[in-house]
PDB file of N, CA and C in Angstrom:
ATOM      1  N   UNK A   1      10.535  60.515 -75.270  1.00  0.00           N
ATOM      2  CA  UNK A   1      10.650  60.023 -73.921  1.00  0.00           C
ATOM      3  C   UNK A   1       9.304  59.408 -73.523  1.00  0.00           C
ATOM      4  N   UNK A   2       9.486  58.575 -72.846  1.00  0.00           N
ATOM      5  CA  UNK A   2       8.102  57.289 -72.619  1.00  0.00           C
ATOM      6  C   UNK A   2       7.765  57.114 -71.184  1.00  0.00           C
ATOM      7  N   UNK A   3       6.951  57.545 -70.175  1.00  0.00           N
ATOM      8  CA  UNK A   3       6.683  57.784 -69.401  1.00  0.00           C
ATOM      9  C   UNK A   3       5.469  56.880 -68.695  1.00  0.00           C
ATOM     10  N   UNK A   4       6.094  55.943 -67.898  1.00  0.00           N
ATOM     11  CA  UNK A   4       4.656  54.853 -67.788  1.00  0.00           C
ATOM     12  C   UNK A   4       4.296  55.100 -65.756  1.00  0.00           C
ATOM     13  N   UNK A   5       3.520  54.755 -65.702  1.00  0.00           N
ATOM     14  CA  UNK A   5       2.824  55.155 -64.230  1.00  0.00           C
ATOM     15  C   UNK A   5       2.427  53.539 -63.726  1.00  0.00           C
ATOM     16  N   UNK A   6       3.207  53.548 -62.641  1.00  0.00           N
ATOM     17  CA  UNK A   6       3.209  52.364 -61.950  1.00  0.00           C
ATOM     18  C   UNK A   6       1.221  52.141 -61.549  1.00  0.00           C
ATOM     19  N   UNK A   7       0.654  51.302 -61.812  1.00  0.00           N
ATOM     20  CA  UNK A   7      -1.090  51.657 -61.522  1.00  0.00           C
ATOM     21  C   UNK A   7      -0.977  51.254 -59.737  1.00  0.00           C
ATOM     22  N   UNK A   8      -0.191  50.346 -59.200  1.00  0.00           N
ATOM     23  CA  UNK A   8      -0.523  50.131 -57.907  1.00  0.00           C
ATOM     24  C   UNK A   8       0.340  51.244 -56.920  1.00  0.00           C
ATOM     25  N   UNK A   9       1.630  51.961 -57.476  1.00  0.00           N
ATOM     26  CA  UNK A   9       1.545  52.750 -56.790  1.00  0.00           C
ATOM     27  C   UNK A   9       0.795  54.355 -57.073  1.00  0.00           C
ATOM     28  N   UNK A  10       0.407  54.627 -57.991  1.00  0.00           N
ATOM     29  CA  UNK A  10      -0.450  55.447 -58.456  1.00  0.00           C
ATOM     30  C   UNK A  10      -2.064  55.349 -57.223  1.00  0.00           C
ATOM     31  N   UNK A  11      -2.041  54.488 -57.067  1.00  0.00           N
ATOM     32  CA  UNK A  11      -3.862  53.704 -56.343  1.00  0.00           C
ATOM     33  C   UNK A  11      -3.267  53.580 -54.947  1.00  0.00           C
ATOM     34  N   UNK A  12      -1.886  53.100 -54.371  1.00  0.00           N
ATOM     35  CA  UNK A  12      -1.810  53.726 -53.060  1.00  0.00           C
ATOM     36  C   UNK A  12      -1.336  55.308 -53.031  1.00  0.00           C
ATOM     37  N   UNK A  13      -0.917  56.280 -53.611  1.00  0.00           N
ATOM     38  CA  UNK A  13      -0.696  57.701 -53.493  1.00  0.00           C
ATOM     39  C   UNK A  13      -2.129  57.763 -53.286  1.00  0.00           C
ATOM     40  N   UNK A  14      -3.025  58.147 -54.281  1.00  0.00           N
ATOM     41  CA  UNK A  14      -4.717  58.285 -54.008  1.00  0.00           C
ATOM     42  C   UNK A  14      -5.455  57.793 -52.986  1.00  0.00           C
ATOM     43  N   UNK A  15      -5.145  56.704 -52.456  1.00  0.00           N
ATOM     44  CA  UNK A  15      -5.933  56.588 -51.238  1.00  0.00           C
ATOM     45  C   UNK A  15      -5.227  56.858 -50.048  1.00  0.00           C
ATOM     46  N   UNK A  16      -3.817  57.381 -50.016  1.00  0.00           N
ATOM     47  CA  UNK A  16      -3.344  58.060 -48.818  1.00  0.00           C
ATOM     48  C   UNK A  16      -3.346  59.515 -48.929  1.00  0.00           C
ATOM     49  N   UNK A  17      -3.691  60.210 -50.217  1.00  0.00           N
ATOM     50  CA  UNK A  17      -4.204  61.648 -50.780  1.00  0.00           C
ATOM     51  C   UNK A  17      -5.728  61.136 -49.976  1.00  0.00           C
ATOM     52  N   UNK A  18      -6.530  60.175 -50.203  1.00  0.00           N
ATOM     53  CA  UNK A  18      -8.242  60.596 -50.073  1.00  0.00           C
ATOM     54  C   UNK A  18      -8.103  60.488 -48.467  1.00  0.00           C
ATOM     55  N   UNK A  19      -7.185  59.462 -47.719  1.00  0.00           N
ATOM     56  CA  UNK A  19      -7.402  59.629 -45.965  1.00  0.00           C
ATOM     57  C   UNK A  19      -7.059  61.038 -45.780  1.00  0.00           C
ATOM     58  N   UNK A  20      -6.050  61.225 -46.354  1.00  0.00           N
ATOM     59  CA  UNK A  20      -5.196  62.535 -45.262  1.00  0.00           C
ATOM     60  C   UNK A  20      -6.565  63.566 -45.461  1.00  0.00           C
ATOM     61  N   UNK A  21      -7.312  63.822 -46.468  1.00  0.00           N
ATOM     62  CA  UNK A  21      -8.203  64.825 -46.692  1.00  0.00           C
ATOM     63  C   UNK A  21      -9.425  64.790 -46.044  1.00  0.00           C
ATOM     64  N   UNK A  22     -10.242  63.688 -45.921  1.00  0.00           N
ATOM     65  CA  UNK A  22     -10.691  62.993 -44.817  1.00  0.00           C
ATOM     66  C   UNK A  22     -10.465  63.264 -43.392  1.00  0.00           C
ATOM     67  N   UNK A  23      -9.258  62.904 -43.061  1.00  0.00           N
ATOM     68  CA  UNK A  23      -8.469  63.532 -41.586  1.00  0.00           C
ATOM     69  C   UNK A  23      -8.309  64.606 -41.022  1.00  0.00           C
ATOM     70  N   UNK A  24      -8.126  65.515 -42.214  1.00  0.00           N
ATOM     71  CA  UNK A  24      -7.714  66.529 -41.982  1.00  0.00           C
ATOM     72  C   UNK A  24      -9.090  66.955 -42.223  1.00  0.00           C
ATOM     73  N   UNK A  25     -10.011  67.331 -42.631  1.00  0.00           N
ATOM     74  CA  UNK A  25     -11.264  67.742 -42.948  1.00  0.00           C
ATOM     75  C   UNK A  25     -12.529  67.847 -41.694  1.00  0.00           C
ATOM     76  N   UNK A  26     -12.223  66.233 -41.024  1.00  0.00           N
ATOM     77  CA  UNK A  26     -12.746  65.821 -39.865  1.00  0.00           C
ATOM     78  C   UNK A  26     -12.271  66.474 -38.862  1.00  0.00           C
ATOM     79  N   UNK A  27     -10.953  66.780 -38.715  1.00  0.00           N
ATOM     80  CA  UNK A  27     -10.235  67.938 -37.559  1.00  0.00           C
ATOM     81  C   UNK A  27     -10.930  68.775 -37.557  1.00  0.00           C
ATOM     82  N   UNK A  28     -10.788  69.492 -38.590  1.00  0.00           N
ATOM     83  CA  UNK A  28     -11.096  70.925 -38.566  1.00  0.00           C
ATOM     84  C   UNK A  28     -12.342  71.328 -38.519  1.00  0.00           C
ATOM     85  N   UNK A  29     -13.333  70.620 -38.886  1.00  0.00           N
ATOM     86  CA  UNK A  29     -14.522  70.768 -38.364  1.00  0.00           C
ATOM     87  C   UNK A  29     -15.257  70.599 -37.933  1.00  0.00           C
ATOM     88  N   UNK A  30     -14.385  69.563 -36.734  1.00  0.00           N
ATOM     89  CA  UNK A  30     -14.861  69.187 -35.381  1.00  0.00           C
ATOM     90  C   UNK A  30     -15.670  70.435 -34.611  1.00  0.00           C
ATOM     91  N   UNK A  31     -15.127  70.959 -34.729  1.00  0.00           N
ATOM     92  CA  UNK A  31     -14.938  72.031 -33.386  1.00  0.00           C
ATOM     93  C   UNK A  31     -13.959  71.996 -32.049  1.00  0.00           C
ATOM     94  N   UNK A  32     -12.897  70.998 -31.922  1.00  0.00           N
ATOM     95  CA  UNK A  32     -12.343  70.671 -31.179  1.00  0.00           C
ATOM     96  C   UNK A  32     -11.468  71.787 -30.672  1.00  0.00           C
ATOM     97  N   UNK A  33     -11.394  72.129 -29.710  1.00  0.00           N
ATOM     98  CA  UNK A  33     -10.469  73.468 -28.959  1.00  0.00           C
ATOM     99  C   UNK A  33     -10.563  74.940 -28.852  1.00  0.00           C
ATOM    100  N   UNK A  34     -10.521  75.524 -29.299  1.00  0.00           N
ATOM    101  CA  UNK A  34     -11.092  76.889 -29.038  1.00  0.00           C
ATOM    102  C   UNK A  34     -11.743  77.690 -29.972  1.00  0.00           C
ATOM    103  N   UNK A  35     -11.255  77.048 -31.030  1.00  0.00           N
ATOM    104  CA  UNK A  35     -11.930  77.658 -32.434  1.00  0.00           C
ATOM    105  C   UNK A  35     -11.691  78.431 -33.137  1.00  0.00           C
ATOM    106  N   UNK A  36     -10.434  79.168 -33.083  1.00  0.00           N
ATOM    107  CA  UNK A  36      -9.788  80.468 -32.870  1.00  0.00           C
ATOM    108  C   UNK A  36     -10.278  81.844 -32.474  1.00  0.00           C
ATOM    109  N   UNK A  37      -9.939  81.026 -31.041  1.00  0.00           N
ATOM    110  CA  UNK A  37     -10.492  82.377 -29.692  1.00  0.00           C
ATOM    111  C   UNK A  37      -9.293  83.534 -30.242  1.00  0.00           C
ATOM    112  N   UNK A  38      -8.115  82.848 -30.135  1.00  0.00           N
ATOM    113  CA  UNK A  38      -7.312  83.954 -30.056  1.00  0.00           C
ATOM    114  C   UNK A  38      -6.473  83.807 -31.415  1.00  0.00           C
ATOM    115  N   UNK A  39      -5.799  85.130 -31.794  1.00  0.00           N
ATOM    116  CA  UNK A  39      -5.113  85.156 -33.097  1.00  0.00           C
ATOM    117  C   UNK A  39      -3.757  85.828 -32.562  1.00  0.00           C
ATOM    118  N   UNK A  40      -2.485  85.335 -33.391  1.00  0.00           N
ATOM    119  CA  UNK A  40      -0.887  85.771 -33.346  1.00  0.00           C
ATOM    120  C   UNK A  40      -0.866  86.499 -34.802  1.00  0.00           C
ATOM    121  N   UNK A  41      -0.767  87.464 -34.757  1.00  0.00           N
ATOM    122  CA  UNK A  41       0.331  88.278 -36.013  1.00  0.00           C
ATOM    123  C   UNK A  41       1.613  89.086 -35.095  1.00  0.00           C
ATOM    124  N   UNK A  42       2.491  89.074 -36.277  1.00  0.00           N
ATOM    125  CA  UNK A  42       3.426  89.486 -35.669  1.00  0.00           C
ATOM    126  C   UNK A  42       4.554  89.931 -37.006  1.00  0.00           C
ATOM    127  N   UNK A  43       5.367  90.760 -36.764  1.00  0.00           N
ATOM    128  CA  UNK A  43       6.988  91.079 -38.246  1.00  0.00           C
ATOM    129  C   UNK A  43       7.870  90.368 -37.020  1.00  0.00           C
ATOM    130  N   UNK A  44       9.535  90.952 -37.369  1.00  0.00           N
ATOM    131  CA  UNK A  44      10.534  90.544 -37.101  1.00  0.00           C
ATOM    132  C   UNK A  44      11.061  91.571 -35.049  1.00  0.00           C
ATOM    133  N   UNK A  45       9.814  92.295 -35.038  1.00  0.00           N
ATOM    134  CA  UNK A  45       9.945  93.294 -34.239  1.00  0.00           C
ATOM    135  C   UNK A  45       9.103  93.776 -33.304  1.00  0.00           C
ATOM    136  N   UNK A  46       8.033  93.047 -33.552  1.00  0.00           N
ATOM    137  CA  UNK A  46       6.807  93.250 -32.939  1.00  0.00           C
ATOM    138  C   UNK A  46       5.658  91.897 -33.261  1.00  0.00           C
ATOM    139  N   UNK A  47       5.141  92.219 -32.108  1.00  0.00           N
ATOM    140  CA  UNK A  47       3.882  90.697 -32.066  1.00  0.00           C
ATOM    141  C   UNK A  47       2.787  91.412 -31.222  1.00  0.00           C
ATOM    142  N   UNK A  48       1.588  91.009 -31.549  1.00  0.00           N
ATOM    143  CA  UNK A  48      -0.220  91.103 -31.141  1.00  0.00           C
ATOM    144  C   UNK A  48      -0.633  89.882 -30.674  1.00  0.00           C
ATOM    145  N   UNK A  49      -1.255  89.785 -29.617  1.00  0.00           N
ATOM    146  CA  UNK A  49      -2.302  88.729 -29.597  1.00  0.00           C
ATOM    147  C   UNK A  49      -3.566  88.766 -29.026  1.00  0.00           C
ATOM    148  N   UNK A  50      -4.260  88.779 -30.001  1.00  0.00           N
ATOM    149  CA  UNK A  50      -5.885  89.359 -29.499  1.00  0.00           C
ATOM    150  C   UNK A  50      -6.513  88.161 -29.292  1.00  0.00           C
ATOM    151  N   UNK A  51      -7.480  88.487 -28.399  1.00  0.00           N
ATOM    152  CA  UNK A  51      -8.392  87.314 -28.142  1.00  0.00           C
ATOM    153  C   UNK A  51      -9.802  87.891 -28.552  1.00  0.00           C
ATOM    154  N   UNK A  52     -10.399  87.150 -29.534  1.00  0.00           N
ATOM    155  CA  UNK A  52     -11.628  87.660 -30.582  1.00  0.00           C
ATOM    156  C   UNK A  52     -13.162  87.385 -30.040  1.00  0.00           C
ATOM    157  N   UNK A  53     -13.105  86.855 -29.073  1.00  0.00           N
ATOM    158  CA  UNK A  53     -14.376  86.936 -27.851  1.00  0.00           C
ATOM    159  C   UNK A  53     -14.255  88.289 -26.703  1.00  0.00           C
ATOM    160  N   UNK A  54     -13.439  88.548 -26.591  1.00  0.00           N
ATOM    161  CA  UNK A  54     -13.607  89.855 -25.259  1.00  0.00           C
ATOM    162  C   UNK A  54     -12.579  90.665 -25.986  1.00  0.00           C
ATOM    163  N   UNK A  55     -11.645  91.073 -27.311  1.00  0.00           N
ATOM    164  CA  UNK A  55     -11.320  92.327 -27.501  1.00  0.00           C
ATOM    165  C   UNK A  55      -9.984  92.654 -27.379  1.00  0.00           C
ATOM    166  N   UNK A  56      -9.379  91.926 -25.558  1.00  0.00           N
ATOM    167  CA  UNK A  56      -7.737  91.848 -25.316  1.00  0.00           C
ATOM    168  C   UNK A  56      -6.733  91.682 -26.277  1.00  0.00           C
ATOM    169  N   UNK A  57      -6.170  92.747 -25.944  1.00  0.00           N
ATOM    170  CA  UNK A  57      -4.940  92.300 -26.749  1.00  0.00           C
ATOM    171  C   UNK A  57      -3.845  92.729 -25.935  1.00  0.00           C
ATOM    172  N   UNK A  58      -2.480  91.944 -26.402  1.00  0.00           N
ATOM    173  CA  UNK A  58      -1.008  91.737 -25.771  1.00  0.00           C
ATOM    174  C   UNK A  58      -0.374  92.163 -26.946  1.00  0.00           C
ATOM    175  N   UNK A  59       0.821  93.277 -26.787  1.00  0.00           N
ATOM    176  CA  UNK A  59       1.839  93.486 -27.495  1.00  0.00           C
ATOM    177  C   UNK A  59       2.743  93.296 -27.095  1.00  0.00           C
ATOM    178  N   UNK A  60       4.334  93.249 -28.314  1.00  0.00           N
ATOM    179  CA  UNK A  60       5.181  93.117 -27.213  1.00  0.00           C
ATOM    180  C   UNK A  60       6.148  93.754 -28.522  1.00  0.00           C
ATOM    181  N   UNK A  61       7.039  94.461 -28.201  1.00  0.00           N
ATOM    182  CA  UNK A  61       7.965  95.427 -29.095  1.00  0.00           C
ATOM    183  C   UNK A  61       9.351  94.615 -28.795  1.00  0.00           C
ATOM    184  N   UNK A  62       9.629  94.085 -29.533  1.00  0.00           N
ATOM    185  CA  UNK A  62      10.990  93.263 -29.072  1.00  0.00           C
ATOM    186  C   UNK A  62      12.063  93.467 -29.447  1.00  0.00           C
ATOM    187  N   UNK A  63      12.237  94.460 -30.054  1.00  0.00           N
ATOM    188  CA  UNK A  63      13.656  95.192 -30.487  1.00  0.00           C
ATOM    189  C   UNK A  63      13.986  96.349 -28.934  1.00  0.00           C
ATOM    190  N   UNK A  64      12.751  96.270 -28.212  1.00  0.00           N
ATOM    191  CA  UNK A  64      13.345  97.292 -26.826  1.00  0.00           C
ATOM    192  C   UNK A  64      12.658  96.693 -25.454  1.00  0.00           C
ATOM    193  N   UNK A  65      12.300  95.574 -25.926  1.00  0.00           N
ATOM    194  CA  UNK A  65      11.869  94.752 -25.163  1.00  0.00           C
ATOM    195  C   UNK A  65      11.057  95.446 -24.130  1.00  0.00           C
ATOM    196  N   UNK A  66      10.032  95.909 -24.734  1.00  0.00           N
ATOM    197  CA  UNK A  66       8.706  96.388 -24.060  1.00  0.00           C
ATOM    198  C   UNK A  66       7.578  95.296 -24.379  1.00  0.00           C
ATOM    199  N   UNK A  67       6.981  94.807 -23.362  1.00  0.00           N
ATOM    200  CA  UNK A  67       5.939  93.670 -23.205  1.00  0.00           C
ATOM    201  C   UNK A  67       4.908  93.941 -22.333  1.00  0.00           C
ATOM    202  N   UNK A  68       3.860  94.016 -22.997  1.00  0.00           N
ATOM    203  CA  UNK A  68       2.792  94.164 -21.772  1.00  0.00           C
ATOM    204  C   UNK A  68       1.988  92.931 -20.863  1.00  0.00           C
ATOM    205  N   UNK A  69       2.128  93.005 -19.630  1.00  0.00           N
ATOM    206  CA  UNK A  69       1.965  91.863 -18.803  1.00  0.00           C
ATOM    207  C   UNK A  69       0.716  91.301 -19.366  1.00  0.00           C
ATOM    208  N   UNK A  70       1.071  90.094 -19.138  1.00  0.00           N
ATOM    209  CA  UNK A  70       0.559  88.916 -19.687  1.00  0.00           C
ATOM    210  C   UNK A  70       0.673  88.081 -21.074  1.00  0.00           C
ATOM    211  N   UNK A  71       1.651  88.823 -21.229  1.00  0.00           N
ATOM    212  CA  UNK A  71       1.987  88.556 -22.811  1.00  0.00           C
ATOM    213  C   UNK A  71       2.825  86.965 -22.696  1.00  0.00           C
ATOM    214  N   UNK A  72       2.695  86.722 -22.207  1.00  0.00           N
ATOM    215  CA  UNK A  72       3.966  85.592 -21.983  1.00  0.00           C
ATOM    216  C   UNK A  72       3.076  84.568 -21.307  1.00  0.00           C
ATOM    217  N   UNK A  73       2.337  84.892 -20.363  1.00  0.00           N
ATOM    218  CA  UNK A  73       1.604  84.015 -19.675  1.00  0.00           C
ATOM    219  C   UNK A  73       0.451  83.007 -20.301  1.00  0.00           C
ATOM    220  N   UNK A  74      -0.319  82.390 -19.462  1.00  0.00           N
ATOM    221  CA  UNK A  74      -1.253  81.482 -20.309  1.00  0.00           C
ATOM    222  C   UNK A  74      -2.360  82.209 -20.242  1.00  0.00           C
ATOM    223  N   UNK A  75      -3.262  81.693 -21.784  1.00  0.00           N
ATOM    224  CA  UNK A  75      -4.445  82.567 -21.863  1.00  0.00           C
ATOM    225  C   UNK A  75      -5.543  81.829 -21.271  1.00  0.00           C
ATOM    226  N   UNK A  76      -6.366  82.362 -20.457  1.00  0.00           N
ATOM    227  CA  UNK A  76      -7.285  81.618 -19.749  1.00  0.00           C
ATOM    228  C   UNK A  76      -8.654  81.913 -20.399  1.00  0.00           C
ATOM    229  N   UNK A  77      -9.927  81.366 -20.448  1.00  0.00           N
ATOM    230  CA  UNK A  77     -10.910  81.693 -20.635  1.00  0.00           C
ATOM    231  C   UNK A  77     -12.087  82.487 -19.673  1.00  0.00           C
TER     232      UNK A  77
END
């Protein structure tokens, strides 16, 4: 079996592989937005959300739908 590689589309994949990495590279280490002030983990039953500058955290048990206020609301700085 004989397997030949187109060279011009081979040379546009690679230079839309070298922007996106570029792009994406430049995002992320902007510093643009909060930086990850705050973090989500969560299973099928439960969710956390701590905020990693002051300590807060929000749970919320959702199989008995226990939520502690503010869990829902917006996080302010």
């Amino acid at each position: 079996m004989k397997i030949t590689i187109d060279l011009r589309s081979a040379l546009v994949g690679l230079i839309a592989g070298v922007v996106l990495m570029f792009t994406l590279g430049a995002s992320i280490g902007s510093g643009v937005g909060t930086g990850g002030q705050y973090q989500v983990a969560g299973t099928a039953t439960h969710a956390v959300i701590i905020n990693t500058q002051t300590g807060q955290a929000w749970t919320a048990l959702l199989s008995s739908q226990s939520v502690d206020a503010g869990f829902s609301g917006p996080k302010h700085r």
